[in-house]
C-alpha atoms as a PDB file:
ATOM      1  CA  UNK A   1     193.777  48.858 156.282  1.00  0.00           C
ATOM      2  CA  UNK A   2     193.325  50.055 159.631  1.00  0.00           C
ATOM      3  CA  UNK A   3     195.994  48.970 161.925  1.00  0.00           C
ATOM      4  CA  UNK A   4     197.993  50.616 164.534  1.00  0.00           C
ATOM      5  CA  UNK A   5     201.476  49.450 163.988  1.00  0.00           C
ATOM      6  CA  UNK A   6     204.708  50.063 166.368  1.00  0.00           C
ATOM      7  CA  UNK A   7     207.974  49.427 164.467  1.00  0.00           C
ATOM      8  CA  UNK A   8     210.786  47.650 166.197  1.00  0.00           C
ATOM      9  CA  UNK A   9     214.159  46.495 165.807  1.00  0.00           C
ATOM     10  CA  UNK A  10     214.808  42.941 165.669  1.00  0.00           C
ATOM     11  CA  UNK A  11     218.221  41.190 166.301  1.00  0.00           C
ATOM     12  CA  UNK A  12     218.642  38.417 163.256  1.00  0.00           C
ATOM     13  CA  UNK A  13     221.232  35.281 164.402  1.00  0.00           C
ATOM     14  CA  UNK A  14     222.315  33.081 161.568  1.00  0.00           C
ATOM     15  CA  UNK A  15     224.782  30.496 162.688  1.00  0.00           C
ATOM     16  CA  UNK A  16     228.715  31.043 161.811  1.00  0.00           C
ATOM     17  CA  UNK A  17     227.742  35.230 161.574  1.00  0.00           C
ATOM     18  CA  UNK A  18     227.547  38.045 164.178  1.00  0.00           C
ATOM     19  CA  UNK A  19     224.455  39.297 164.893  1.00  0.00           C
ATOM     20  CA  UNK A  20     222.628  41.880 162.870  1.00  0.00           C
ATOM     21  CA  UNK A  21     219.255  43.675 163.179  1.00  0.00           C
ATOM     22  CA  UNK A  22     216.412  44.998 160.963  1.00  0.00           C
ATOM     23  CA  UNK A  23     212.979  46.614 161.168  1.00  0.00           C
ATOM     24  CA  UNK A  24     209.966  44.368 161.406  1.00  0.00           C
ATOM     25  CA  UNK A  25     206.193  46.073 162.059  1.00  0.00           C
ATOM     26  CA  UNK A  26     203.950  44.796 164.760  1.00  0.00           C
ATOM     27  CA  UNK A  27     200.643  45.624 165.088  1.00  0.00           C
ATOM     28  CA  UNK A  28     199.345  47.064 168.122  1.00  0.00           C
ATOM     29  CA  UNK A  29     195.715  47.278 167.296  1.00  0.00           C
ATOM     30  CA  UNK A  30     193.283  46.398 164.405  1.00  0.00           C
ATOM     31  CA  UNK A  31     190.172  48.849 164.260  1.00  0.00           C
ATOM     32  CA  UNK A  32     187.028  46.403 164.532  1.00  0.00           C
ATOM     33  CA  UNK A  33     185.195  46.523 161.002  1.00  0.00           C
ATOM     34  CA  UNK A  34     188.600  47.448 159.444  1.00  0.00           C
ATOM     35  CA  UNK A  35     189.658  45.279 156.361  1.00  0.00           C
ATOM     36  CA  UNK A  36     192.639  43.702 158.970  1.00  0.00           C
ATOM     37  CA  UNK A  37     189.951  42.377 160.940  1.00  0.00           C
ATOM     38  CA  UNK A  38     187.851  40.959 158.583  1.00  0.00           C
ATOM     39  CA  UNK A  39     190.820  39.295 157.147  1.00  0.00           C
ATOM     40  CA  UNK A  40     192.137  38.043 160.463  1.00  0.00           C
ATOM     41  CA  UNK A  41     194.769  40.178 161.670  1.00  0.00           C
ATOM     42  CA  UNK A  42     195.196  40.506 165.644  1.00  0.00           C
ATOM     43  CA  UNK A  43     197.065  42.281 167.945  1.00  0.00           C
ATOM     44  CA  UNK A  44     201.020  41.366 168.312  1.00  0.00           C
ATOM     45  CA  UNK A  45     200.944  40.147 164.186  1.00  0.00           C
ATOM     46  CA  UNK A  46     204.169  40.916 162.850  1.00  0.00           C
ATOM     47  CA  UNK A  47     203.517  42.128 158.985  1.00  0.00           C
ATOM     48  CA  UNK A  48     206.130  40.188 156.743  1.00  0.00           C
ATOM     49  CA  UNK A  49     204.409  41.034 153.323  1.00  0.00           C
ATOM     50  CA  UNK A  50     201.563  42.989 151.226  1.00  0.00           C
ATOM     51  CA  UNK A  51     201.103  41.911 147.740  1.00  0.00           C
ATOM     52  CA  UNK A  52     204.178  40.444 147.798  1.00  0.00           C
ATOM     53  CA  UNK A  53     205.921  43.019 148.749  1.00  0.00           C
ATOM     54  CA  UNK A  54     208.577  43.030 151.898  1.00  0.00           C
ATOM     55  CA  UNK A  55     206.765  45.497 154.660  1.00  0.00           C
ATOM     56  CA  UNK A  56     209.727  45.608 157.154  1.00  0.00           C
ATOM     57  CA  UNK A  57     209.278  49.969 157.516  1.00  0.00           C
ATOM     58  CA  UNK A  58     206.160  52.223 157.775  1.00  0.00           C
ATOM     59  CA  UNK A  59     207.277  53.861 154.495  1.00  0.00           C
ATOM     60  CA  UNK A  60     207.402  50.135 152.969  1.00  0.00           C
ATOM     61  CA  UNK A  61     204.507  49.144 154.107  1.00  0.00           C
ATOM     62  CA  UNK A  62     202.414  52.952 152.883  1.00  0.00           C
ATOM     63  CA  UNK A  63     203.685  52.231 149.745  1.00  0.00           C
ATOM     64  CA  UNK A  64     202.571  48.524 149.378  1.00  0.00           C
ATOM     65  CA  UNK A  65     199.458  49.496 150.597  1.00  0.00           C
ATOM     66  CA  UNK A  66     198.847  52.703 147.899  1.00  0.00           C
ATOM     67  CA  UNK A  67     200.392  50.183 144.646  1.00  0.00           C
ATOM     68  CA  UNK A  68     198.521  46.812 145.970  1.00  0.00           C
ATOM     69  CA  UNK A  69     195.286  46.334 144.363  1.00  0.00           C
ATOM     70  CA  UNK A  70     191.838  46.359 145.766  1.00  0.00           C
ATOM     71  CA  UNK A  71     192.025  42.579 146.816  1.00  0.00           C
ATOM     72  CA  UNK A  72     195.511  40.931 147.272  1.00  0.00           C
ATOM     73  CA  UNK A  73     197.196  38.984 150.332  1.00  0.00           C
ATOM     74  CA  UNK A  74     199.376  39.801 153.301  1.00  0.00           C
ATOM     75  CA  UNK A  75     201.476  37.459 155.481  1.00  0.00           C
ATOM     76  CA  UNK A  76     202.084  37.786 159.056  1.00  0.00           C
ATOM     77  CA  UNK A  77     204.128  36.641 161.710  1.00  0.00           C
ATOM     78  CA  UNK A  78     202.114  34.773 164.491  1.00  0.00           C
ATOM     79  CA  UNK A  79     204.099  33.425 167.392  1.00  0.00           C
ATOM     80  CA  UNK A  80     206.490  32.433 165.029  1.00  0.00           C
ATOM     81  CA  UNK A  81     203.738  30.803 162.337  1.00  0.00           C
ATOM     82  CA  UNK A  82     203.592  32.190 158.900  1.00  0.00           C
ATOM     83  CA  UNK A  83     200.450  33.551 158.067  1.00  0.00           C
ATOM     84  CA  UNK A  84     198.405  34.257 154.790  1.00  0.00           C
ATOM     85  CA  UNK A  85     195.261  35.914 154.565  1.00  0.00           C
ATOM     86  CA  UNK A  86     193.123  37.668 151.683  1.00  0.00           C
ATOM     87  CA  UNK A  87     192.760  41.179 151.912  1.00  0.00           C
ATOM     88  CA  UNK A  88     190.137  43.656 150.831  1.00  0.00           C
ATOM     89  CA  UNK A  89     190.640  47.368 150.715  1.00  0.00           C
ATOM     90  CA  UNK A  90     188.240  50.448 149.996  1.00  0.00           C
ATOM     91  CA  UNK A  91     188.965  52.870 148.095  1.00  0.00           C
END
């Protein structure tokens, strides 16, 4: 895919509940070339989904990447905006 990703805890508010947390992936760098790039990933994307698939861990997101065919979609977080793009993979 070639990303760097950092994984992070994130503090989730819902009104009328304390707060809980979770694990959300943000990328810290997309190798230029890389199927990320070509799609349109940047820096500071948060990765919400491959192939439909939730990608909140590393060990989620490793094995949406290894089922997820050759082309298929992923949706990131950017400053808050929900993101879709196609994405390519070699294998």
């Amino acid at each position: 895919m070639g990303v760097m990703v950092n994984a992070e805890i994130r503090i989730i508010e819902e009104a009328g509940k304390q707060p809980s947390h979770g694990w959300q992936l943000r990328l810290t760098g997309v190798e230029p070339g890389s199927p990320a790039d070509i799609a349109g990933m940047r820096e500071n994307d948060l990765i919400i989904s491959l192939h439909g698939w939730p990608t909140p861990t590393l060990q989620e997101l490793g094995r949406a990447i290894h089922e997820a065919p050759l082309a298929t979609r992923v949706v990131v977080s950017r400053a808050g905006e929900l993101l879709e793009f196609p994405l390519e993979f070699e294998r």
